[in-house]
C-alpha atoms as a PDB file:
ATOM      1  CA  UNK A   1       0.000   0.000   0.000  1.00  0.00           C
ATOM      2  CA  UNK A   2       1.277   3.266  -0.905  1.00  0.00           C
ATOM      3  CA  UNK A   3       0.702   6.622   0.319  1.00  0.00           C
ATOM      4  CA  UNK A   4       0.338   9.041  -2.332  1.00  0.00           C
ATOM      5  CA  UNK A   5       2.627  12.311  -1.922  1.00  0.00           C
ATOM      6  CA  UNK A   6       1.247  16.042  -2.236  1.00  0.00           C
ATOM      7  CA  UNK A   7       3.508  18.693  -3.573  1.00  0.00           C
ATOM      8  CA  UNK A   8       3.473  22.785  -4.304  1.00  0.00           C
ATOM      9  CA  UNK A   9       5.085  25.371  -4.987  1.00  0.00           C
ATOM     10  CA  UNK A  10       3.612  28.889  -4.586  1.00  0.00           C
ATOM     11  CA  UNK A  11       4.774  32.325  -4.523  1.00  0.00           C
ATOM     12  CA  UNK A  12       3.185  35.636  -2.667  1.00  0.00           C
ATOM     13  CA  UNK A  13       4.545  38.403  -1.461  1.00  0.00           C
ATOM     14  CA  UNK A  14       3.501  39.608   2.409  1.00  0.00           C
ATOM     15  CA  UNK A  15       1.912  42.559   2.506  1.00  0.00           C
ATOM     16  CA  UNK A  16       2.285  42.633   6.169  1.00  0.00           C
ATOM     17  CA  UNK A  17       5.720  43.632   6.260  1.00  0.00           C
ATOM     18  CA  UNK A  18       6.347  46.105   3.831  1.00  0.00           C
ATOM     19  CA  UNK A  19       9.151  48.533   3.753  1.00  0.00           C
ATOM     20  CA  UNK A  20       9.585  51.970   4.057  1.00  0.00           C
ATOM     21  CA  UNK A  21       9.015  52.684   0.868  1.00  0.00           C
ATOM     22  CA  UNK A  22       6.027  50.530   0.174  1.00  0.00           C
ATOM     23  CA  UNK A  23       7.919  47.511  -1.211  1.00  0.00           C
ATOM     24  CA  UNK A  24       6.470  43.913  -0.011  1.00  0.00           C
ATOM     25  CA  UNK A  25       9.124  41.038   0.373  1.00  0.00           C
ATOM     26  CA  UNK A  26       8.625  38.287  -1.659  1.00  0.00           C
ATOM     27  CA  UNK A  27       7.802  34.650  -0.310  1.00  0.00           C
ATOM     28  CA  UNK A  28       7.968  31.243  -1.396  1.00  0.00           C
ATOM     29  CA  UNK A  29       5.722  28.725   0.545  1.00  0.00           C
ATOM     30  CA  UNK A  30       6.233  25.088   0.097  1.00  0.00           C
ATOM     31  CA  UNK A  31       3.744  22.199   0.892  1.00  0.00           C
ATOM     32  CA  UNK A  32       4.215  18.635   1.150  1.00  0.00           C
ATOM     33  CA  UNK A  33       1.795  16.427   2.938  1.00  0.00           C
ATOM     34  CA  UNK A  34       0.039  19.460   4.535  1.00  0.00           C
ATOM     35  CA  UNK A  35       3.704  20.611   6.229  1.00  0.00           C
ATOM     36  CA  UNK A  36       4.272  24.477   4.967  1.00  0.00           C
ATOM     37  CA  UNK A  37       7.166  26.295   4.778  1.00  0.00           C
ATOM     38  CA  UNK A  38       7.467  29.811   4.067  1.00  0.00           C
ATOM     39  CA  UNK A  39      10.637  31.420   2.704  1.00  0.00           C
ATOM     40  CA  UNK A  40      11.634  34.428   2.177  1.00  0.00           C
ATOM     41  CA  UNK A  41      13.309  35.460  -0.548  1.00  0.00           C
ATOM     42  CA  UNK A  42      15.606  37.969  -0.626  1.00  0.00           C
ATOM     43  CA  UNK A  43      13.652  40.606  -3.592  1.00  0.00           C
ATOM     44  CA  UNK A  44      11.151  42.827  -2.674  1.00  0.00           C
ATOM     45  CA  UNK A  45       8.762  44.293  -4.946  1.00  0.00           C
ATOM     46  CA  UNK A  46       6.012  47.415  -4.911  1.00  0.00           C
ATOM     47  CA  UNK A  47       2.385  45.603  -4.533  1.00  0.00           C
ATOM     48  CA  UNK A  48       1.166  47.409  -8.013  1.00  0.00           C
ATOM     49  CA  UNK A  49       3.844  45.087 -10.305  1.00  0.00           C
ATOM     50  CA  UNK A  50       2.650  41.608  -8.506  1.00  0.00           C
ATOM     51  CA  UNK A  51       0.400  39.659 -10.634  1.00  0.00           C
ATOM     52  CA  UNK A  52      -1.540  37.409  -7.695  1.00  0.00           C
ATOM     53  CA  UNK A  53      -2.694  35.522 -10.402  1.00  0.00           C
ATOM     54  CA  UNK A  54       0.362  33.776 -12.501  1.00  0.00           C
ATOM     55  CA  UNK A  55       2.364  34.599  -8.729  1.00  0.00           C
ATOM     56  CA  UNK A  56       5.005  36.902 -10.874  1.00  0.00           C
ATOM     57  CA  UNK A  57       6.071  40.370 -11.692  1.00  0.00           C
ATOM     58  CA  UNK A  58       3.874  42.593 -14.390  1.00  0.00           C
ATOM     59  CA  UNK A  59       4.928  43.465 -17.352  1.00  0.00           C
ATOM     60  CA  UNK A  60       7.372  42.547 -20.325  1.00  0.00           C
ATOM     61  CA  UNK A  61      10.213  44.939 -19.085  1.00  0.00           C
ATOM     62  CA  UNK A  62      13.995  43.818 -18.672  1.00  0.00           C
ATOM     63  CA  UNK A  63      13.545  44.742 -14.787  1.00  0.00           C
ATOM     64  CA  UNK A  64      10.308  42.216 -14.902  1.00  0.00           C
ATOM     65  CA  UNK A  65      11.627  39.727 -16.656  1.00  0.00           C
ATOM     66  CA  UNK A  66      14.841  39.439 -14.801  1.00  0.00           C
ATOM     67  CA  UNK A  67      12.727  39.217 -11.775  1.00  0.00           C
ATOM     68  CA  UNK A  68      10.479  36.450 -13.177  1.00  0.00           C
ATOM     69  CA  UNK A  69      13.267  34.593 -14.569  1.00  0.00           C
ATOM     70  CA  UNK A  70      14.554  34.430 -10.883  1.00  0.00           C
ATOM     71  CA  UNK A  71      11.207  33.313  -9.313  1.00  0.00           C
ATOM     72  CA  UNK A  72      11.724  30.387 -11.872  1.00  0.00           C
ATOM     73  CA  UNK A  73      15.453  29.812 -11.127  1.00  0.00           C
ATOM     74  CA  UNK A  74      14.206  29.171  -7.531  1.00  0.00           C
ATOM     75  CA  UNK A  75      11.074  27.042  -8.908  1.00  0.00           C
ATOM     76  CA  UNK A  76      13.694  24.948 -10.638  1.00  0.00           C
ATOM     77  CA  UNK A  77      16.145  24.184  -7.379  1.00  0.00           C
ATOM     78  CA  UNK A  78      13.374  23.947  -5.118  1.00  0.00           C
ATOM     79  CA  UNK A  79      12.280  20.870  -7.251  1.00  0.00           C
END
């Protein structure tokens, strides 16, 4: 008989401990089995640019896509 493993990977940003100047720090929570883990990563980014939706950055500009190419760098490793 075998148990059948839940994984996921999901990015958010907290908008409970924003900076200064209005940026949110970005988090990565993990599940498996029910356990959660919530990271932080080390990029903040102003509430307005966060798409909640496809958990990225807005837009098509170089700043945005570097960003989201590093959210999937760190979707990759935590694989």
């Amino acid at each position: 008989m075998s148990s059948k493993t839940t994984f996921s990977l999901v990015f958010y940003i907290n908008r409970t401990k924003d900076k200064k100047n209005g940026e949110c720090p970005v988090m990565l929570r993990i599940n498996i089995n029910g356990d959660k883990l919530a990271l932080r990563l080390k990029r903040f980014i102003q509430p307005d640019q966060w798409d909640p939706v496809r958990y990225q950055m807005k837009g098509r500009t170089t700043e945005a896509k570097v960003f989201n190419d590093y959210l999937e760098a760190v979707r990759v490793r935590a694989h």
